[in-house]
PDB file of N, CA and C in Angstrom:
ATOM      1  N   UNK A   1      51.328  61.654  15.006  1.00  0.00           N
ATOM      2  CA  UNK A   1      50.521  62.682  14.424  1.00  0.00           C
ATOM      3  C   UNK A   1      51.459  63.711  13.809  1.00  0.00           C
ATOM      4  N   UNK A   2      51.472  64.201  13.028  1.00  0.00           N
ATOM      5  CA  UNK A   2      52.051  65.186  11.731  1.00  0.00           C
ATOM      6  C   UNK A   2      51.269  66.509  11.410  1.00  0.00           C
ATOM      7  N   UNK A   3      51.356  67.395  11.563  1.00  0.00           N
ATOM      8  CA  UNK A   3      50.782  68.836  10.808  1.00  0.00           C
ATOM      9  C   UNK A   3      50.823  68.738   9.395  1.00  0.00           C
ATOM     10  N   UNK A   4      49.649  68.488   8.403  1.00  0.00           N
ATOM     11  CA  UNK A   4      50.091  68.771   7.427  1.00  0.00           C
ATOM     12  C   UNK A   4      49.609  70.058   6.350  1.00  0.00           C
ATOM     13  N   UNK A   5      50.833  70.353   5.925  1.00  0.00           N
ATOM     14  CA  UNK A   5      50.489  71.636   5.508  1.00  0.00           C
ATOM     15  C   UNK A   5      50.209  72.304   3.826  1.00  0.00           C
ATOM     16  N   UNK A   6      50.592  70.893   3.360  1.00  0.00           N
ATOM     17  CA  UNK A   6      50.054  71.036   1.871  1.00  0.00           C
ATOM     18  C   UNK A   6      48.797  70.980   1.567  1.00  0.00           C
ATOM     19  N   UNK A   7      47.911  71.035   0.580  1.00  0.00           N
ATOM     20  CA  UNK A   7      46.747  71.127  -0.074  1.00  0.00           C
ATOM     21  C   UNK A   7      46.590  69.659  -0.874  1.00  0.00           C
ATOM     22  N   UNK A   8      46.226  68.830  -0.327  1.00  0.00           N
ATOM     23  CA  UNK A   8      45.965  67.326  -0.915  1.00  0.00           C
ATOM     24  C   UNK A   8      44.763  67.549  -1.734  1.00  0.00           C
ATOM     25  N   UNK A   9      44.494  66.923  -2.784  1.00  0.00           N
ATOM     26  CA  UNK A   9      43.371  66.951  -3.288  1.00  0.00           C
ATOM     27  C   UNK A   9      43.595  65.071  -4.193  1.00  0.00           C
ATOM     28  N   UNK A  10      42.225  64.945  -3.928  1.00  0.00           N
ATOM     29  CA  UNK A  10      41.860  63.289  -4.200  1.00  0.00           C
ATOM     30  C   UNK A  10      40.750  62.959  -4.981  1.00  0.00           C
ATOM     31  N   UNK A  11      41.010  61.944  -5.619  1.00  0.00           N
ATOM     32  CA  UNK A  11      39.487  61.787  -6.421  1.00  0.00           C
ATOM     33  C   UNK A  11      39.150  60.490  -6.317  1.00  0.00           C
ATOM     34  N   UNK A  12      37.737  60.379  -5.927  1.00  0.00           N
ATOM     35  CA  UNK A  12      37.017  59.035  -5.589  1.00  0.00           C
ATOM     36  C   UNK A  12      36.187  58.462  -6.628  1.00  0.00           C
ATOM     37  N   UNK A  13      35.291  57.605  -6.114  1.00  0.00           N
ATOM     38  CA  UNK A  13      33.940  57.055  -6.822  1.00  0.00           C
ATOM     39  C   UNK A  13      33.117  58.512  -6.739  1.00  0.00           C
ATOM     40  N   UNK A  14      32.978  59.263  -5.721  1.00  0.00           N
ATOM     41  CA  UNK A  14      31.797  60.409  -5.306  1.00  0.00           C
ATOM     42  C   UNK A  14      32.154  62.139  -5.800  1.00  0.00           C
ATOM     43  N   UNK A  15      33.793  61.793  -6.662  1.00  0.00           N
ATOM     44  CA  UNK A  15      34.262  63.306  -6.947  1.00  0.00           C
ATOM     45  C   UNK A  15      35.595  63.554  -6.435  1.00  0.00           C
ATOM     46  N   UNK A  16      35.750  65.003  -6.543  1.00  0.00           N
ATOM     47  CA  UNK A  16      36.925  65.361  -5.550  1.00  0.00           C
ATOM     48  C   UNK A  16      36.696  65.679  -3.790  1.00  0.00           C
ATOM     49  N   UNK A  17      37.884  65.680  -3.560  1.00  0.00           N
ATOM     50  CA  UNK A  17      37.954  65.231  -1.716  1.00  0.00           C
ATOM     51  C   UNK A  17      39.352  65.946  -1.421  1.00  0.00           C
ATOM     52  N   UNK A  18      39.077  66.605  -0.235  1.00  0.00           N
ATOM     53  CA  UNK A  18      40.171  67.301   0.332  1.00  0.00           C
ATOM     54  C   UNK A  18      40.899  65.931   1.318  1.00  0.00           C
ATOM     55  N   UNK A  19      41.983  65.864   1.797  1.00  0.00           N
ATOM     56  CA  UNK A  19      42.150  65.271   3.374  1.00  0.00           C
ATOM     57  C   UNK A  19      41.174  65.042   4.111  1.00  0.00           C
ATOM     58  N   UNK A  20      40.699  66.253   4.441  1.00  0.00           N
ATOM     59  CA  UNK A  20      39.782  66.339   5.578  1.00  0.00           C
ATOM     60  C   UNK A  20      38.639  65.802   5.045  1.00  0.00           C
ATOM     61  N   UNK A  21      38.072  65.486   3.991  1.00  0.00           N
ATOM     62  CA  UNK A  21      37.287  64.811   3.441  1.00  0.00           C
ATOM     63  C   UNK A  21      37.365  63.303   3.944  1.00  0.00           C
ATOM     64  N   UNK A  22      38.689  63.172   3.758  1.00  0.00           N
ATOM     65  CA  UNK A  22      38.742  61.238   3.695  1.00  0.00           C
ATOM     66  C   UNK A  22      38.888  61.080   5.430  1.00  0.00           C
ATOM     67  N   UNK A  23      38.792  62.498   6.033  1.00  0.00           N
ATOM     68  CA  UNK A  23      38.363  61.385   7.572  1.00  0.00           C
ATOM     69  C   UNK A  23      37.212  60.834   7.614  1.00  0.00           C
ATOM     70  N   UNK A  24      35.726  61.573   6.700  1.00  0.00           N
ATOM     71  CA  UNK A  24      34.443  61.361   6.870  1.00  0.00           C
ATOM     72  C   UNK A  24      34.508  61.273   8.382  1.00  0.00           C
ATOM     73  N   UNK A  25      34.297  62.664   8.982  1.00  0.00           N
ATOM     74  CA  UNK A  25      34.164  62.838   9.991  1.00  0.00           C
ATOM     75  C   UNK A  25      34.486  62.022  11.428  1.00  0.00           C
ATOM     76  N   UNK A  26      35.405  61.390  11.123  1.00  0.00           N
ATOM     77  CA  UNK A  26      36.098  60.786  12.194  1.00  0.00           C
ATOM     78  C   UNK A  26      37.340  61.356  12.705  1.00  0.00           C
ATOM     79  N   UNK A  27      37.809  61.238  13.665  1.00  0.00           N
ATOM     80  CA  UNK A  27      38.947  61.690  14.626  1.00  0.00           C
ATOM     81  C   UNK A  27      40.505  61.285  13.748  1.00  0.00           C
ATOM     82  N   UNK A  28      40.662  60.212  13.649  1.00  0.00           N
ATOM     83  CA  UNK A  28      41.854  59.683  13.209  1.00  0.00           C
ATOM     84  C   UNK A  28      41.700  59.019  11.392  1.00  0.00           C
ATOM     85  N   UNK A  29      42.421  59.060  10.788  1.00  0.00           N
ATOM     86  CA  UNK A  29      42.567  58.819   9.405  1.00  0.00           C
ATOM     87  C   UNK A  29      44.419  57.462   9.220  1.00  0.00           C
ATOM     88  N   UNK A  30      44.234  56.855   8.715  1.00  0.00           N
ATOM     89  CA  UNK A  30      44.981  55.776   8.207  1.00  0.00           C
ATOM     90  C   UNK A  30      44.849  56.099   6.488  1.00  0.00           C
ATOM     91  N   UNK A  31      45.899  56.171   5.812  1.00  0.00           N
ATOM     92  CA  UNK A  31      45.888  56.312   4.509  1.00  0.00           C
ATOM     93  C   UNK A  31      47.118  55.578   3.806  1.00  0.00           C
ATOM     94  N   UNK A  32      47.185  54.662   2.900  1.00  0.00           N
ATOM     95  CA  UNK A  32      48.055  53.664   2.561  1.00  0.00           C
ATOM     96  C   UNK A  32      47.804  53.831   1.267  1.00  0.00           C
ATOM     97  N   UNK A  33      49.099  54.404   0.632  1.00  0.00           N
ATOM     98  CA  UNK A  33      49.420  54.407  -0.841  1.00  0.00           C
ATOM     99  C   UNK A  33      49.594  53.089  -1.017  1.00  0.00           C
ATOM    100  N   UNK A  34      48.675  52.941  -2.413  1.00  0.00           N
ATOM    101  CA  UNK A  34      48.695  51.800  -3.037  1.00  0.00           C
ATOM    102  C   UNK A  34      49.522  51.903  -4.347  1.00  0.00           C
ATOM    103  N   UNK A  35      50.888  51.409  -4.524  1.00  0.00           N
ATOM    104  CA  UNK A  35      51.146  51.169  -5.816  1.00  0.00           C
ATOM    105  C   UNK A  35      50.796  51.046  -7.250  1.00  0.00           C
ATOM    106  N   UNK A  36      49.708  51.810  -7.894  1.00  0.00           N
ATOM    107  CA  UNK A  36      49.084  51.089  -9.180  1.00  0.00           C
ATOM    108  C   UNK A  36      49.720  52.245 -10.202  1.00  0.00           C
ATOM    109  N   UNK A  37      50.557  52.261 -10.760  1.00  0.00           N
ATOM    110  CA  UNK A  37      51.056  53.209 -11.590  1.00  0.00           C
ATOM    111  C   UNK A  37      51.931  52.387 -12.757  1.00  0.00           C
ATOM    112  N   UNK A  38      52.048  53.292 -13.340  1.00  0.00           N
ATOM    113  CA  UNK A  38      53.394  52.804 -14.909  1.00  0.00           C
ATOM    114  C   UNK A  38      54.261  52.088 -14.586  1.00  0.00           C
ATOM    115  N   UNK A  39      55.016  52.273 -13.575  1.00  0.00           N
ATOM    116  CA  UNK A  39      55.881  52.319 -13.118  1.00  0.00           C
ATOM    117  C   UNK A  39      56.379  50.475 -12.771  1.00  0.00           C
ATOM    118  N   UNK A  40      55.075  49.816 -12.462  1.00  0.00           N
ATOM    119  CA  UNK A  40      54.441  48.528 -11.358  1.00  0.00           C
ATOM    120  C   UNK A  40      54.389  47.182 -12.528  1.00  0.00           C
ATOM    121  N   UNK A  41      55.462  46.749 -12.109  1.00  0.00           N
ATOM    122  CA  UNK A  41      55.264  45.536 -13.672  1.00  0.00           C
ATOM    123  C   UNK A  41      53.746  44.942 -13.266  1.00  0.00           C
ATOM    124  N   UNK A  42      53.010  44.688 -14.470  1.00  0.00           N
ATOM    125  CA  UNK A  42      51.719  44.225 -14.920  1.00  0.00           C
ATOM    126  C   UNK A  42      50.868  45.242 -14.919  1.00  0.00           C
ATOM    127  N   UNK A  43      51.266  47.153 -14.864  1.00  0.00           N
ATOM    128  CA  UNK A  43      50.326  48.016 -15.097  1.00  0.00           C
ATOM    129  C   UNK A  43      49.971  47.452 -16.523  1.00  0.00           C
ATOM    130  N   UNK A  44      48.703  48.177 -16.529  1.00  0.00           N
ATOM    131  CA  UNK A  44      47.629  48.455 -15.642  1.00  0.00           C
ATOM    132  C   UNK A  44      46.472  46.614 -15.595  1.00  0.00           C
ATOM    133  N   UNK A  45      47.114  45.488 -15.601  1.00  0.00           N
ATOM    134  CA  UNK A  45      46.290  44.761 -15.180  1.00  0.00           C
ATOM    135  C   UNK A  45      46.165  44.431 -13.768  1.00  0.00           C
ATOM    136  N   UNK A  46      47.771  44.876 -13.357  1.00  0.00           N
ATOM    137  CA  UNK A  46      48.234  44.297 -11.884  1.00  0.00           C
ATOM    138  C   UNK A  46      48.686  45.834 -11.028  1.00  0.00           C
ATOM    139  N   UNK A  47      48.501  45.797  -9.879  1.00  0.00           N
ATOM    140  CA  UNK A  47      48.718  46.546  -9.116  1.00  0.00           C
ATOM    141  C   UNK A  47      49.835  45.840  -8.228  1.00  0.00           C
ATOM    142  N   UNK A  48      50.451  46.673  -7.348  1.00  0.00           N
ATOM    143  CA  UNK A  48      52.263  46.386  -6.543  1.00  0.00           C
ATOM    144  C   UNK A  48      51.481  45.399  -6.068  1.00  0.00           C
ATOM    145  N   UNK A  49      52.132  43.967  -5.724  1.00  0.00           N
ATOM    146  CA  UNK A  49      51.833  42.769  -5.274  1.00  0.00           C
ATOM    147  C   UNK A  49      51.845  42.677  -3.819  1.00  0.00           C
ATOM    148  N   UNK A  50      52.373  43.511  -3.381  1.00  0.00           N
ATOM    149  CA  UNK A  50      52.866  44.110  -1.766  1.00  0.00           C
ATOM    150  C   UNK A  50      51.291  44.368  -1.744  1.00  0.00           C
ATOM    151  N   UNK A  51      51.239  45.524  -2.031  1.00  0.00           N
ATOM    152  CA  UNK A  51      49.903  46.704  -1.980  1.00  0.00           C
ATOM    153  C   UNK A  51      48.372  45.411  -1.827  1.00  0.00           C
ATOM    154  N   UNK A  52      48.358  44.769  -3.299  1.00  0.00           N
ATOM    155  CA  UNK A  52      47.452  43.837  -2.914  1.00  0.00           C
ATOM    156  C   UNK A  52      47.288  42.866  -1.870  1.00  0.00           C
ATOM    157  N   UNK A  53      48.309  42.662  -1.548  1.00  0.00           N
ATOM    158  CA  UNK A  53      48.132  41.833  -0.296  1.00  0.00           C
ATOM    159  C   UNK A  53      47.688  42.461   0.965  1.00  0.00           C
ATOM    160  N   UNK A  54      47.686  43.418   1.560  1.00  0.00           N
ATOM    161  CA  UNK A  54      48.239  43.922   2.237  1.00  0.00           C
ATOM    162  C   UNK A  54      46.456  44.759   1.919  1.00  0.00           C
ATOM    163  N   UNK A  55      45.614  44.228   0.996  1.00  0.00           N
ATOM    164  CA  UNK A  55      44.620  45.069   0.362  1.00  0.00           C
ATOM    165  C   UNK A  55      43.392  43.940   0.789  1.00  0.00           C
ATOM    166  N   UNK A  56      43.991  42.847   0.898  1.00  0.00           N
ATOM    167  CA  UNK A  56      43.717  41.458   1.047  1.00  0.00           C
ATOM    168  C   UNK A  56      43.330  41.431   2.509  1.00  0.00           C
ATOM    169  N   UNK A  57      44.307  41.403   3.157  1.00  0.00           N
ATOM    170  CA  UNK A  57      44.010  41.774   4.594  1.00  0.00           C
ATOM    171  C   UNK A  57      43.633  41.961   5.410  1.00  0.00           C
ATOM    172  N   UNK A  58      42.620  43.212   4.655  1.00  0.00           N
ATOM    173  CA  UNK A  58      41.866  44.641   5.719  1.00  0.00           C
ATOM    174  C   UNK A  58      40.915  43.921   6.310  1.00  0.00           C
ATOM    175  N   UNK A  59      40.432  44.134   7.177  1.00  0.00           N
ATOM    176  CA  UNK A  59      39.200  43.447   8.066  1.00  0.00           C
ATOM    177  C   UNK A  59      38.550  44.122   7.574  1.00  0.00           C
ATOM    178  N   UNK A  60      37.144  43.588   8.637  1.00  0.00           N
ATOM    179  CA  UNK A  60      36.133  44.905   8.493  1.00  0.00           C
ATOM    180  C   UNK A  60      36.137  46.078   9.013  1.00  0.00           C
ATOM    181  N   UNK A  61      35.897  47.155   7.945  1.00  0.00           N
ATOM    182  CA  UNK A  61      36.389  48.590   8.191  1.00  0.00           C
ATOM    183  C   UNK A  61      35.679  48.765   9.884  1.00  0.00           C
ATOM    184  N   UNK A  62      34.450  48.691  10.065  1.00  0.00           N
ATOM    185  CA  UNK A  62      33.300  48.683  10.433  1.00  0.00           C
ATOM    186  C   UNK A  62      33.903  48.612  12.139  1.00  0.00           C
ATOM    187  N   UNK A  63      35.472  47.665  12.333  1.00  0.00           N
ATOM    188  CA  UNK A  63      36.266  47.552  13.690  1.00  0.00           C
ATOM    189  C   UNK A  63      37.378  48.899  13.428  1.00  0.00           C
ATOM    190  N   UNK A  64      37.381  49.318  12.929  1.00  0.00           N
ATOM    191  CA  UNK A  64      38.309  50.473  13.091  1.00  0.00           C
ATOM    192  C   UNK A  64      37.438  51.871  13.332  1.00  0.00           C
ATOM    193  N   UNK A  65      36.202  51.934  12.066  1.00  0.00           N
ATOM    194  CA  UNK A  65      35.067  53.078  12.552  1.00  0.00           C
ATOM    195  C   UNK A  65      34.901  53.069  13.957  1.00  0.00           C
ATOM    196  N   UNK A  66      34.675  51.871  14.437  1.00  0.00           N
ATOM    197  CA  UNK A  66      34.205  51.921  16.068  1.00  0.00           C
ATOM    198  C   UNK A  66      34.696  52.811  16.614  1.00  0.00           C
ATOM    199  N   UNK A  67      36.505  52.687  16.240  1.00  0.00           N
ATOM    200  CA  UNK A  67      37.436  53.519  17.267  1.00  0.00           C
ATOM    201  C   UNK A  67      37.562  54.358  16.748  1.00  0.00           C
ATOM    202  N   UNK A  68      36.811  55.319  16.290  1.00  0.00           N
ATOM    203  CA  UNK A  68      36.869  56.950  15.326  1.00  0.00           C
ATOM    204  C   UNK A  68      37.884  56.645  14.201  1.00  0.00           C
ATOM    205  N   UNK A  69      38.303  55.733  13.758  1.00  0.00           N
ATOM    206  CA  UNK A  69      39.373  55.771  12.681  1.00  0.00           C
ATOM    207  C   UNK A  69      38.238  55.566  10.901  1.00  0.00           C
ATOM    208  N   UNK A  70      39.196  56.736  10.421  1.00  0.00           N
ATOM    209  CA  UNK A  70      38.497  55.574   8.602  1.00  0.00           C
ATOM    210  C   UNK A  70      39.987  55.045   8.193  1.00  0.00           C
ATOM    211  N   UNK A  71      40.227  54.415   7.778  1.00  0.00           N
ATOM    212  CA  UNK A  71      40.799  53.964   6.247  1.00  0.00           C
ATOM    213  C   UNK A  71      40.503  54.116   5.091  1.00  0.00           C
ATOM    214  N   UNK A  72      41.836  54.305   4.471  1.00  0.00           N
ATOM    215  CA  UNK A  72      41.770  54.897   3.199  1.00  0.00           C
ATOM    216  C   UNK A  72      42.651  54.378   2.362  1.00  0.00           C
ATOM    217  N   UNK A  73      42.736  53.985   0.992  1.00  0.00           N
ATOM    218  CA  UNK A  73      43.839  53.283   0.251  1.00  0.00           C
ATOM    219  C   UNK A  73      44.053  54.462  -0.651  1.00  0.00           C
ATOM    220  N   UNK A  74      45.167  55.245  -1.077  1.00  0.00           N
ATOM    221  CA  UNK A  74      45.218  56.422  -1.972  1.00  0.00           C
ATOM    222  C   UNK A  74      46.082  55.621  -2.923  1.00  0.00           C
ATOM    223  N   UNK A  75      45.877  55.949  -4.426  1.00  0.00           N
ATOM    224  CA  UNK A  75      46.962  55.959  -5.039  1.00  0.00           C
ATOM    225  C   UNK A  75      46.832  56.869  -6.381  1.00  0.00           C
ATOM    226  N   UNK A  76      47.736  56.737  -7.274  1.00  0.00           N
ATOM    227  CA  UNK A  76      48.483  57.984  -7.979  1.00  0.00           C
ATOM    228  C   UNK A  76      47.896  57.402  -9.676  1.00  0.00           C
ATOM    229  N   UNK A  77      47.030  55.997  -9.367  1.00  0.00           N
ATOM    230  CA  UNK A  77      46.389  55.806 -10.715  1.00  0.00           C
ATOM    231  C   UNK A  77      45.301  56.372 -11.402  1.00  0.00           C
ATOM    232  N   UNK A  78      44.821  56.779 -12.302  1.00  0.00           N
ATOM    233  CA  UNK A  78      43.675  57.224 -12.750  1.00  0.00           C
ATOM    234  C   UNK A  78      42.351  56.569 -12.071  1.00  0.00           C
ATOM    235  N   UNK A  79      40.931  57.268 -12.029  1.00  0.00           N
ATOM    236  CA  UNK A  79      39.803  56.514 -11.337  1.00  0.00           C
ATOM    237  C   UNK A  79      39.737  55.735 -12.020  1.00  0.00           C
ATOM    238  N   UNK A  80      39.389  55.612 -13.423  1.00  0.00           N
ATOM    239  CA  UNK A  80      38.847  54.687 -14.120  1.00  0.00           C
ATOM    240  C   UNK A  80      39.504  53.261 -14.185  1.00  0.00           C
ATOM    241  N   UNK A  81      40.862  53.529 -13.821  1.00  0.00           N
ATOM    242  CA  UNK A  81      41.661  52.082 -13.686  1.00  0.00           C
ATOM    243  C   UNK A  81      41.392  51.728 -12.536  1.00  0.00           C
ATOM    244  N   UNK A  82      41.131  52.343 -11.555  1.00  0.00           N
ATOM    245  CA  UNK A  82      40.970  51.761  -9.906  1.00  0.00           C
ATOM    246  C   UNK A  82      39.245  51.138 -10.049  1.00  0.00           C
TER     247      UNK A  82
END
């Protein structure tokens, strides 16, 4: 667990979102930058190949809610490309 003390601000499908937003009222938060930027050979068709896999993965959220957790995938691409 970490104090954090900057001002995050995020944008979803539903708008903007603080941190404390993306617990949606749960206890614990998981947040995993996803690679999709300029930067990522095959922007913008492909996202980090790591990231997708790894995106591939996720179970159902639905076993982590149980245990007060959300998940969250953040990344640094525009909405409209995500």
């Amino acid at each position: 667990m970490v104090q954090v003390e900057k001002d995050y601000e995020f944008e979803g499908p539903d708008g903007k979102a603080t941190l404390l937003d993306l617990f949606d009222g749960r206890r614990q938060l998981i947040v995993y930058r996803f690679f999709y930027e300029d930067d990522v050979k095959g922007f913008p068709e492909h996202g980090c190949p790591g990231c997708s896999f790894v995106a591939d993965q996720v179970g159902h959220l639905a076993h982590l809610n149980a245990r007060d957790t959300t998940f969250a995938f953040a990344s640094r691409a525009p909405q409209e490309n995500i």
